[in-house]
N, C-alpha and C. Protein backbone atom coordinates (compact mmCIF):
# COMPACT_ATOMS: atom_id res chain seq x y z
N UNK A 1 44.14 44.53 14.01
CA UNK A 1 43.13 45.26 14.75
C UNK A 1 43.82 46.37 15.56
N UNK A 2 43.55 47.73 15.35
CA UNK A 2 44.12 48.72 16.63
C UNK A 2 43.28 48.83 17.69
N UNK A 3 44.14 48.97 18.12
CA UNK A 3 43.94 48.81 19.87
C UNK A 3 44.44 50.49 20.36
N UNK A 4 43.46 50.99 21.79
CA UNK A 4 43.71 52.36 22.13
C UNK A 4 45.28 52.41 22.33
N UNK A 5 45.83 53.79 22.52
CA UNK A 5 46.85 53.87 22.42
C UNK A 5 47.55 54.21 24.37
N UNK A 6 46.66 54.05 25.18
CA UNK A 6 46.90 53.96 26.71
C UNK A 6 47.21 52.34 26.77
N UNK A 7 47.19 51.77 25.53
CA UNK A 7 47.78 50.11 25.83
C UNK A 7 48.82 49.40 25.74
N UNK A 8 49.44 50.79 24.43
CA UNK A 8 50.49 50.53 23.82
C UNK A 8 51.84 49.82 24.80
N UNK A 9 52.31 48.72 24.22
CA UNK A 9 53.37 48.28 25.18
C UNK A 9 54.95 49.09 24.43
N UNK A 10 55.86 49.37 25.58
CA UNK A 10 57.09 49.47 25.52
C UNK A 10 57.91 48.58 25.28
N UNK A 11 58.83 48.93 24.10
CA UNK A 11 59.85 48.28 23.42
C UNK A 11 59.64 47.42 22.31
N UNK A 12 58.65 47.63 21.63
CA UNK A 12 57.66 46.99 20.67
C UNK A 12 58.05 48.03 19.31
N UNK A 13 58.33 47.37 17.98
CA UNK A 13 57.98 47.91 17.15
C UNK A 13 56.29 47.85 16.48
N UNK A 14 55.90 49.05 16.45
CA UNK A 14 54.43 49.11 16.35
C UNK A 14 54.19 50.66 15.09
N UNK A 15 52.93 49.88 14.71
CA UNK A 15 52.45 50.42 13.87
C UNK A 15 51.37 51.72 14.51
N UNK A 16 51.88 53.30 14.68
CA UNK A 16 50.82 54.02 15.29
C UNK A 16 49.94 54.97 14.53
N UNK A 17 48.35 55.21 14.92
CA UNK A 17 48.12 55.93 13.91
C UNK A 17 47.65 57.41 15.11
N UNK A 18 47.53 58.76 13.99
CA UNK A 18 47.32 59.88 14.10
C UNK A 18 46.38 60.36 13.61
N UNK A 19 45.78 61.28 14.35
CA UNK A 19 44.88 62.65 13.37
C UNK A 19 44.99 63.73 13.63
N UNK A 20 45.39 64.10 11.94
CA UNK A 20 45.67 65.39 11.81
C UNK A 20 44.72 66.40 10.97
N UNK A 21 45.17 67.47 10.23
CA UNK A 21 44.32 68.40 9.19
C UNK A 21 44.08 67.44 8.28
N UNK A 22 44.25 66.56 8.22
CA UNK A 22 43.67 65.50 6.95
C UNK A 22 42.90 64.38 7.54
N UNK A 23 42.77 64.23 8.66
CA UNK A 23 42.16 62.96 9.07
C UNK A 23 43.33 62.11 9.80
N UNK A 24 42.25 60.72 10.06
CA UNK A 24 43.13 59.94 10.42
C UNK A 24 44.04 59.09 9.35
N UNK A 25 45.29 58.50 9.80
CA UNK A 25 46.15 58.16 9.71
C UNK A 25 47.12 57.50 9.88
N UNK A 26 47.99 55.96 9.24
CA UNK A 26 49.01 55.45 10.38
C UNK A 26 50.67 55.74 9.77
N UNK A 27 51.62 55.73 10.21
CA UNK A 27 53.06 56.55 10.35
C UNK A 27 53.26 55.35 9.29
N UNK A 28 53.87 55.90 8.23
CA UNK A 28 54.81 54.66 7.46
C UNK A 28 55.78 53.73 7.73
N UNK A 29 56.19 54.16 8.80
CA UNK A 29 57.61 53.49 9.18
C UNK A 29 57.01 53.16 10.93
N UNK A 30 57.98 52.44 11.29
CA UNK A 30 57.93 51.55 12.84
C UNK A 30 58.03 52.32 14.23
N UNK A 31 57.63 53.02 14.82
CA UNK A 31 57.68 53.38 16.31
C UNK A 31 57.51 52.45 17.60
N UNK A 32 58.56 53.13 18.89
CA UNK A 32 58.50 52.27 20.06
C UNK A 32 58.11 53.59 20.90
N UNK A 33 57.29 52.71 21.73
CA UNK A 33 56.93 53.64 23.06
C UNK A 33 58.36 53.89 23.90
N UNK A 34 58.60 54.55 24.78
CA UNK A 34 59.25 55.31 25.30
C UNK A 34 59.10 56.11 26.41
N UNK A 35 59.72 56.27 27.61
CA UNK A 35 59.40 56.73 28.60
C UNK A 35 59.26 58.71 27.95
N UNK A 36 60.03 58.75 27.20
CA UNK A 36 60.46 60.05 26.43
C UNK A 36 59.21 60.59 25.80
N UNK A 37 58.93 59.54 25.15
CA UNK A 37 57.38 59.73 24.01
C UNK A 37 57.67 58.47 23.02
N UNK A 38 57.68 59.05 21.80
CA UNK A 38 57.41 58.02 20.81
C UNK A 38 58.55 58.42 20.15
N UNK A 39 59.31 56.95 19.36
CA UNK A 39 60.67 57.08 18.55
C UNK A 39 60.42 56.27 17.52
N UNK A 40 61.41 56.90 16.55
CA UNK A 40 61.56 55.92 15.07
C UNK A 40 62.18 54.69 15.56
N UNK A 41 61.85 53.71 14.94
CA UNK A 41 62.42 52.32 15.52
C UNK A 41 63.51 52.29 15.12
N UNK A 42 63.61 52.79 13.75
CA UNK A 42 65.16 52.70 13.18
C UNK A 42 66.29 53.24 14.04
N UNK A 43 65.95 54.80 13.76
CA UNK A 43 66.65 55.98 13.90
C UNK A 43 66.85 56.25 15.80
N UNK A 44 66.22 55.65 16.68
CA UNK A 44 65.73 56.43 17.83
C UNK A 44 65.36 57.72 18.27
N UNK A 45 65.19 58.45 17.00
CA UNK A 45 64.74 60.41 17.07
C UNK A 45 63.36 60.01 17.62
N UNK A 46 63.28 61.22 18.32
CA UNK A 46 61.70 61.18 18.72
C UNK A 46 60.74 62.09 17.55
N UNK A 47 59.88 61.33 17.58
CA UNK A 47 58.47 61.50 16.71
C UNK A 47 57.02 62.73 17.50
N UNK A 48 57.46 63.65 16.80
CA UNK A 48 56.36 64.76 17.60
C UNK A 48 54.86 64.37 17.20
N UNK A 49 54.10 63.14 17.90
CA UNK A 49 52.99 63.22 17.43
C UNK A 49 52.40 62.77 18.73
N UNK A 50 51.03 62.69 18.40
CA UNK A 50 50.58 62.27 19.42
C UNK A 50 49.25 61.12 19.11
N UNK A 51 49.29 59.81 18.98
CA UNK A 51 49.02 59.00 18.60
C UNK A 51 47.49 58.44 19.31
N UNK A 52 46.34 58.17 18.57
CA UNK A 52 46.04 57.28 19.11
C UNK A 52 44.98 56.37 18.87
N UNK A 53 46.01 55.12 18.45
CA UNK A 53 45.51 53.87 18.26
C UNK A 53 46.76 53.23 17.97
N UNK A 54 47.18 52.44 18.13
CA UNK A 54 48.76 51.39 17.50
C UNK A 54 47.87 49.82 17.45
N UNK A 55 48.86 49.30 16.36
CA UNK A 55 48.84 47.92 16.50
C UNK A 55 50.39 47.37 15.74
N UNK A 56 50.95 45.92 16.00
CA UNK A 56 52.10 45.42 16.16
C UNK A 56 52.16 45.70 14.46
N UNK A 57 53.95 46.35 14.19
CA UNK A 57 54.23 46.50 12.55
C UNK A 57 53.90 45.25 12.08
N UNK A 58 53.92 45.52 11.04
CA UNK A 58 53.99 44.24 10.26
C UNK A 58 54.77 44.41 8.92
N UNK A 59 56.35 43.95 8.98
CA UNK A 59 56.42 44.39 7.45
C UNK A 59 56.29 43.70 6.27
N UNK A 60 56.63 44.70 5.00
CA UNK A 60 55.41 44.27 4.28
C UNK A 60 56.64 43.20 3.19
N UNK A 61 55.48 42.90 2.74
CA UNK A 61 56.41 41.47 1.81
C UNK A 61 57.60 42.18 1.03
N UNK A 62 57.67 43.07 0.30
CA UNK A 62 58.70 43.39 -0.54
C UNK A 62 59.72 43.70 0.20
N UNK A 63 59.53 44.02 1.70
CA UNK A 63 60.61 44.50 2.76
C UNK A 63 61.26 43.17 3.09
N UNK A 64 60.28 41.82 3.48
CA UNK A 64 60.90 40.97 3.80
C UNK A 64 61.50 39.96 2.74
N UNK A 65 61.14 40.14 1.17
CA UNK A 65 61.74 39.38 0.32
C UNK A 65 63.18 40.28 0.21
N UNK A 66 63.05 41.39 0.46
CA UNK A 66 64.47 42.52 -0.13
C UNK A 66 65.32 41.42 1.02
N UNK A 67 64.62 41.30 2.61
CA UNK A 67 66.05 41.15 3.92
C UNK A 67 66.25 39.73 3.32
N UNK A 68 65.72 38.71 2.57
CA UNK A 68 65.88 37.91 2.65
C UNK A 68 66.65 37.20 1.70
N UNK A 69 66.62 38.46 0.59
CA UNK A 69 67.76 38.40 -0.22
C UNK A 69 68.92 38.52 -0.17
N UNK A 70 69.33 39.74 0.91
CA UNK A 70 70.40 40.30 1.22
C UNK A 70 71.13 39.09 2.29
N UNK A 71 70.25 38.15 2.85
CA UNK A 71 70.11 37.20 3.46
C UNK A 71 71.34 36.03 3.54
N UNK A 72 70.45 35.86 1.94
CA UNK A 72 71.09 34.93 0.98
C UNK A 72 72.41 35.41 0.63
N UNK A 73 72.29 36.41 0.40
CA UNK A 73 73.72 37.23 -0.76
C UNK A 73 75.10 36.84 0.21
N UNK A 74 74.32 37.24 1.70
CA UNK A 74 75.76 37.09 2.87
C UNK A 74 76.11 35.63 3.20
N UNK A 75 74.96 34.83 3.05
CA UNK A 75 75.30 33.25 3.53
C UNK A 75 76.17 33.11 2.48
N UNK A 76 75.51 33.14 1.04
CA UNK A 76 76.95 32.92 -0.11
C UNK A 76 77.88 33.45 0.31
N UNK A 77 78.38 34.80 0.48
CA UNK A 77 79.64 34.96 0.41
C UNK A 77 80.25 34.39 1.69
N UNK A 78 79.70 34.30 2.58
CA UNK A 78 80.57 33.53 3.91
C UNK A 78 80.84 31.77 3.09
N UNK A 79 79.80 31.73 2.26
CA UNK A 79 80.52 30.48 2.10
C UNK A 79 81.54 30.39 0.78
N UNK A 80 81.48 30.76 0.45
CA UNK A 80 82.57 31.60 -0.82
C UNK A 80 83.98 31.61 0.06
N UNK A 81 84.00 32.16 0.84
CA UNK A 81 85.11 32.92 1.94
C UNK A 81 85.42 31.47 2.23
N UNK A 82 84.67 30.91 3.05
CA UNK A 82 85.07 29.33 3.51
C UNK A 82 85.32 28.37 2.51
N UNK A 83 84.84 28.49 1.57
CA UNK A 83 85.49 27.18 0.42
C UNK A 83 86.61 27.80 -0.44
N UNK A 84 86.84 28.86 -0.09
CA UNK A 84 88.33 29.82 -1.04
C UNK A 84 89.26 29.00 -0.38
């Protein structure tokens, strides 16, 4: 559900949306509020927009099967490393 964007909490990765010459809209990737304005969650660059509606990211399954692979890949090799 989005929620106005005068609610938005700080230090939150969140999902924000915009309208622009095309309508409305939400950012593909993760933003945090900021005393600054608004930043890529990744990157910390600031994001020239001006938002309003956010609700909490959510990522999406193929993102969390990819971390959870990569997951796996590192527990093996630490244990690889430890039974060498």
């Amino acid at each position: 559900m989005w929620k106005p964007i005068t609610k938005a909490p700080f230090g939150h990765d969140l999902e924000i949306a915009v309208i622009d010459g095309d309508g409305p809209h939400a950012l593909v990737f993760p933003c945090r509020r900021s005393l600054a304005g608004w930043v890529r969650s990744e990157t910390r660059e600031l994001v020239d927009v001006s938002p309003t509606h956010w609700r909490p990211w959510e990522q999406s399954e193929s993102a969390k099967m990819a971390g959870d692979e990569q997951g796996l890949a590192m527990a093996t090799s630490l244990q690889e490393q430890t039974d060498g």
